[in-house]
N, C-alpha and C. Protein backbone atom coordinates (compact mmCIF):
# COMPACT_ATOMS: atom_id res chain seq x y z
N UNK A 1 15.99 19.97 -22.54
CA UNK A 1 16.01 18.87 -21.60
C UNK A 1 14.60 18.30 -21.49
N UNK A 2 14.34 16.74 -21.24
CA UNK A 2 13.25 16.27 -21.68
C UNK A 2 13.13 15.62 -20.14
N UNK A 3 11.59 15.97 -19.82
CA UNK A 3 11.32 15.79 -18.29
C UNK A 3 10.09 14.66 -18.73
N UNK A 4 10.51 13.98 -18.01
CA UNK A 4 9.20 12.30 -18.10
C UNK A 4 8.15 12.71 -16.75
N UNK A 5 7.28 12.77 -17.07
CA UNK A 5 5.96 12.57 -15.93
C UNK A 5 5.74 11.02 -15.54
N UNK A 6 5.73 10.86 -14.50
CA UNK A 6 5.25 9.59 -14.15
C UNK A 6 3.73 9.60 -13.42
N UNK A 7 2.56 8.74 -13.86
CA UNK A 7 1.69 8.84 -13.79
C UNK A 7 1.15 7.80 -13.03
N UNK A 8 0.25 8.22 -11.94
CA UNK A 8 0.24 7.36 -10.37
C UNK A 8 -0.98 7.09 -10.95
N UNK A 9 -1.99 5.86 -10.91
CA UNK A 9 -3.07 5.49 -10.94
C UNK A 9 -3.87 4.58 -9.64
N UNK A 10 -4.99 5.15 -9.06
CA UNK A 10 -5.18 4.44 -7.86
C UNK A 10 -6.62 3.82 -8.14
N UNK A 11 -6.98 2.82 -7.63
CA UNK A 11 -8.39 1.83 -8.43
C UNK A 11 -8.97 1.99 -6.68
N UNK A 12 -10.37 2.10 -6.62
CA UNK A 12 -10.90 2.00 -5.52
C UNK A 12 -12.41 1.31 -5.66
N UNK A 13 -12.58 0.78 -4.83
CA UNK A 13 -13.65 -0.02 -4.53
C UNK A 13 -14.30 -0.66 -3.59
N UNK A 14 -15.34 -1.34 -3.71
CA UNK A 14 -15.80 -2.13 -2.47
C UNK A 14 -14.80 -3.54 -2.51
N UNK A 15 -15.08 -4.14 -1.09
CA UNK A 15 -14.19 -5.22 -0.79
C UNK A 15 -14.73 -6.54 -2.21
N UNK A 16 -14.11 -7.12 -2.37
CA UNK A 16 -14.20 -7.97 -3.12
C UNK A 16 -14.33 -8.14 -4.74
N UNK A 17 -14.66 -6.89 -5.32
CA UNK A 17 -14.74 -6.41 -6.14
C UNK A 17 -13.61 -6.52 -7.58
N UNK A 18 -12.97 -6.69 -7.42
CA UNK A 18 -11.42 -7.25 -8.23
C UNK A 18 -10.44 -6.30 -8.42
N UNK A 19 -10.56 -5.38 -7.70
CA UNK A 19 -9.58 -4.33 -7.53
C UNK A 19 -8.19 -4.85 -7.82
N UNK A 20 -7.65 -5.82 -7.02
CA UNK A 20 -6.06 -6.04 -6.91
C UNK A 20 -5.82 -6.83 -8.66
N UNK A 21 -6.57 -7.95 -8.77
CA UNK A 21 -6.91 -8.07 -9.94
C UNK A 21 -6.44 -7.40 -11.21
N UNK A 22 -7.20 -6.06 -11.44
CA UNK A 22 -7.32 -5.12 -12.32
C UNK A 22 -5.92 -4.50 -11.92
N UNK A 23 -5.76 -3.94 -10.97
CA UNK A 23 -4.55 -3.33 -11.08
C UNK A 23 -3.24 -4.08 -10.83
N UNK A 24 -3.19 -5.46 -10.74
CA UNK A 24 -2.06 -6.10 -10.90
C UNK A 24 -2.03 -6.42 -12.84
N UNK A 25 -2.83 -6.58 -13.02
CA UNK A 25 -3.12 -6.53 -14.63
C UNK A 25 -2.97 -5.30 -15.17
N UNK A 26 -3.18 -4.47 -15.22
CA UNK A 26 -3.38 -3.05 -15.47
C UNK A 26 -1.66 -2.41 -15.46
N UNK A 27 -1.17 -2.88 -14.17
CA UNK A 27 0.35 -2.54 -14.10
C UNK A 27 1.39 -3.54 -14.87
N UNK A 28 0.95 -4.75 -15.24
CA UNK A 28 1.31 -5.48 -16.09
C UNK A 28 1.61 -5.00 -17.33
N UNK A 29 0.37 -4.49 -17.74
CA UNK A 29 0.13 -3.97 -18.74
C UNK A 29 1.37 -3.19 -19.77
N UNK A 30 0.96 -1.80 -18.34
CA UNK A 30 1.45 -0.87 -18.75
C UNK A 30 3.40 -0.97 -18.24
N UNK A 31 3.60 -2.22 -17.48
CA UNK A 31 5.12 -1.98 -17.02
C UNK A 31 4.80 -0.96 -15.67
N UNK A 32 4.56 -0.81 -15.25
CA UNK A 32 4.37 -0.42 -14.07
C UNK A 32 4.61 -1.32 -12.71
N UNK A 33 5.04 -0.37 -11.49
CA UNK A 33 5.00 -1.53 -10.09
C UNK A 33 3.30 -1.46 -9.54
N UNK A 34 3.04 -2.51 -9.13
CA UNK A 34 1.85 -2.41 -8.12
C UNK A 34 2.38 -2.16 -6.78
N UNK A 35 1.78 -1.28 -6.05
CA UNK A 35 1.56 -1.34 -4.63
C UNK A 35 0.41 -1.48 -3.88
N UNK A 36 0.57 -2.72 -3.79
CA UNK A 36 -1.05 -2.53 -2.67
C UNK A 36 -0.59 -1.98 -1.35
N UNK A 37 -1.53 -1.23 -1.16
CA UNK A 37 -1.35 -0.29 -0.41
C UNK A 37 -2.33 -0.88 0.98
N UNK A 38 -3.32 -1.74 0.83
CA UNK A 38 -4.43 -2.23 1.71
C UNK A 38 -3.58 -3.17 2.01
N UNK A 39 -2.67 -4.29 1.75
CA UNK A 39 -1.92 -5.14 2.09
C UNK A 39 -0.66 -4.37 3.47
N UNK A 40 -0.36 -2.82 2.89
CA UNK A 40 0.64 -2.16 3.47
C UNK A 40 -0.37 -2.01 4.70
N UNK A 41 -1.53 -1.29 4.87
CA UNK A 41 -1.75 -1.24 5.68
C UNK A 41 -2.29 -2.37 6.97
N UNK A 42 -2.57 -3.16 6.49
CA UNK A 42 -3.19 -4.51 7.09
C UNK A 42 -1.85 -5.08 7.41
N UNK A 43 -0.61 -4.84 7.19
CA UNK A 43 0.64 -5.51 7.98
C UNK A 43 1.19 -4.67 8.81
N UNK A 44 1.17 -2.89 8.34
CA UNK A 44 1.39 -2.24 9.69
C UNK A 44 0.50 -2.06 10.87
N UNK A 45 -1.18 -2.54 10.97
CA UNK A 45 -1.40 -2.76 11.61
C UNK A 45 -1.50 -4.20 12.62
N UNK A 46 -0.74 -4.67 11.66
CA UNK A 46 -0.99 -6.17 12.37
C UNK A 46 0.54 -6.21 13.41
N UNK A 47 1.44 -5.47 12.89
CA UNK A 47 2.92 -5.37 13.30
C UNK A 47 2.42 -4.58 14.62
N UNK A 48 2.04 -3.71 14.78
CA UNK A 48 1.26 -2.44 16.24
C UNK A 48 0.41 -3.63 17.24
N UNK A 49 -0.28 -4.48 17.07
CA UNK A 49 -1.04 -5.40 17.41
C UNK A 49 -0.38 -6.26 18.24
N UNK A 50 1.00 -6.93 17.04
CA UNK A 50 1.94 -8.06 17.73
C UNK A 50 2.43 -7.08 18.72
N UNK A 51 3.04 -5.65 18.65
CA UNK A 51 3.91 -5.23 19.64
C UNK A 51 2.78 -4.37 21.05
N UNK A 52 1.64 -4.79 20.88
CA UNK A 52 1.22 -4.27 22.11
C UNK A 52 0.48 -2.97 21.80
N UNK A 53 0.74 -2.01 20.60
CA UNK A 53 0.11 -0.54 20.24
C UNK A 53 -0.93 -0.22 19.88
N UNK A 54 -1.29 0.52 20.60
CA UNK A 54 -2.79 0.50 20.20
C UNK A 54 -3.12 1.15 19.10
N UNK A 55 -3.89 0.50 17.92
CA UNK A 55 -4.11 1.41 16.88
C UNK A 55 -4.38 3.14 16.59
N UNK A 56 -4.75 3.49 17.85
CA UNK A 56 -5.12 4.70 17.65
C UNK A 56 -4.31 5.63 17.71
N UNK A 57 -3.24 4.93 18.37
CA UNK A 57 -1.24 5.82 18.66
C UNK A 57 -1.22 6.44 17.72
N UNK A 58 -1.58 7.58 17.25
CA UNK A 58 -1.02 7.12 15.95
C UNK A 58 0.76 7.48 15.15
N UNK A 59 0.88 7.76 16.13
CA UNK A 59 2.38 8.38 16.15
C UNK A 59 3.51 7.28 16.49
N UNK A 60 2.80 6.21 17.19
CA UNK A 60 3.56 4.94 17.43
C UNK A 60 3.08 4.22 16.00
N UNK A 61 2.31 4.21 15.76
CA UNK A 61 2.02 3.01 14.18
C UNK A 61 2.44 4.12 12.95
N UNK A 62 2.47 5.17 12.98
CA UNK A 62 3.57 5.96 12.25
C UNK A 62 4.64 5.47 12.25
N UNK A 63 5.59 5.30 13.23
CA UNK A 63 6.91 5.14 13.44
C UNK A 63 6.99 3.36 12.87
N UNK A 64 5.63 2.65 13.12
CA UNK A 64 5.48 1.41 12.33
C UNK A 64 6.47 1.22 11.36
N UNK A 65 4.88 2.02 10.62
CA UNK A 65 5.28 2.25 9.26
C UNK A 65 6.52 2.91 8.62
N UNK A 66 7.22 3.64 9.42
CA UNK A 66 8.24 4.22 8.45
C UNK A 66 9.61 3.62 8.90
N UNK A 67 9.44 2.34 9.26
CA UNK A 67 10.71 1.45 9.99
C UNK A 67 10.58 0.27 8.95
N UNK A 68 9.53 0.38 8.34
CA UNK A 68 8.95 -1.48 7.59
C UNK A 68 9.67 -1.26 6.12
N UNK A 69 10.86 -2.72 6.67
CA UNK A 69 11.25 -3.10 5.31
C UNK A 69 10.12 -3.46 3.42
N UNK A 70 10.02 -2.60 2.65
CA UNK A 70 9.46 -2.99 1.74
C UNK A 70 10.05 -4.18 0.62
N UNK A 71 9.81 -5.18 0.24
CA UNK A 71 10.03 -5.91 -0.40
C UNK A 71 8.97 -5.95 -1.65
């Protein structure tokens, strides 16, 4: 039986730098999905914000996050 590894690659950097760039290219590339993950977070905190939570909950912006439709 033949087991496939799937291989996670994460690009890090300073702001501006071309990160999303490279790895929207990069996943192109290779057929891969991108997830920006800085986008994920910058909407579950913006979602805690609209509803009043204070970022530091963090058990309320947990529950954010694991309610948020991904598209």
């Amino acid at each position: 039986m033949s087991r496939t590894r799937s291989l996670i690659i994460a690009i890090d950097g300073p702001s501006g730098a071309g990160k999303g760039t490279v790895a929207r290219e990069l996943a192109r590339r290779l057929d891969y999905r991108h997830l920006d993950t800085g986008a994920m977070y910058r909407a579950v905190s913006w979602k805690a914000l609209q509803e009043g939570i204070s970022l530091d909950d963090e058990h309320a912006v947990a529950a954010i996050a694991q309610r948020a439709a991904l598209e």
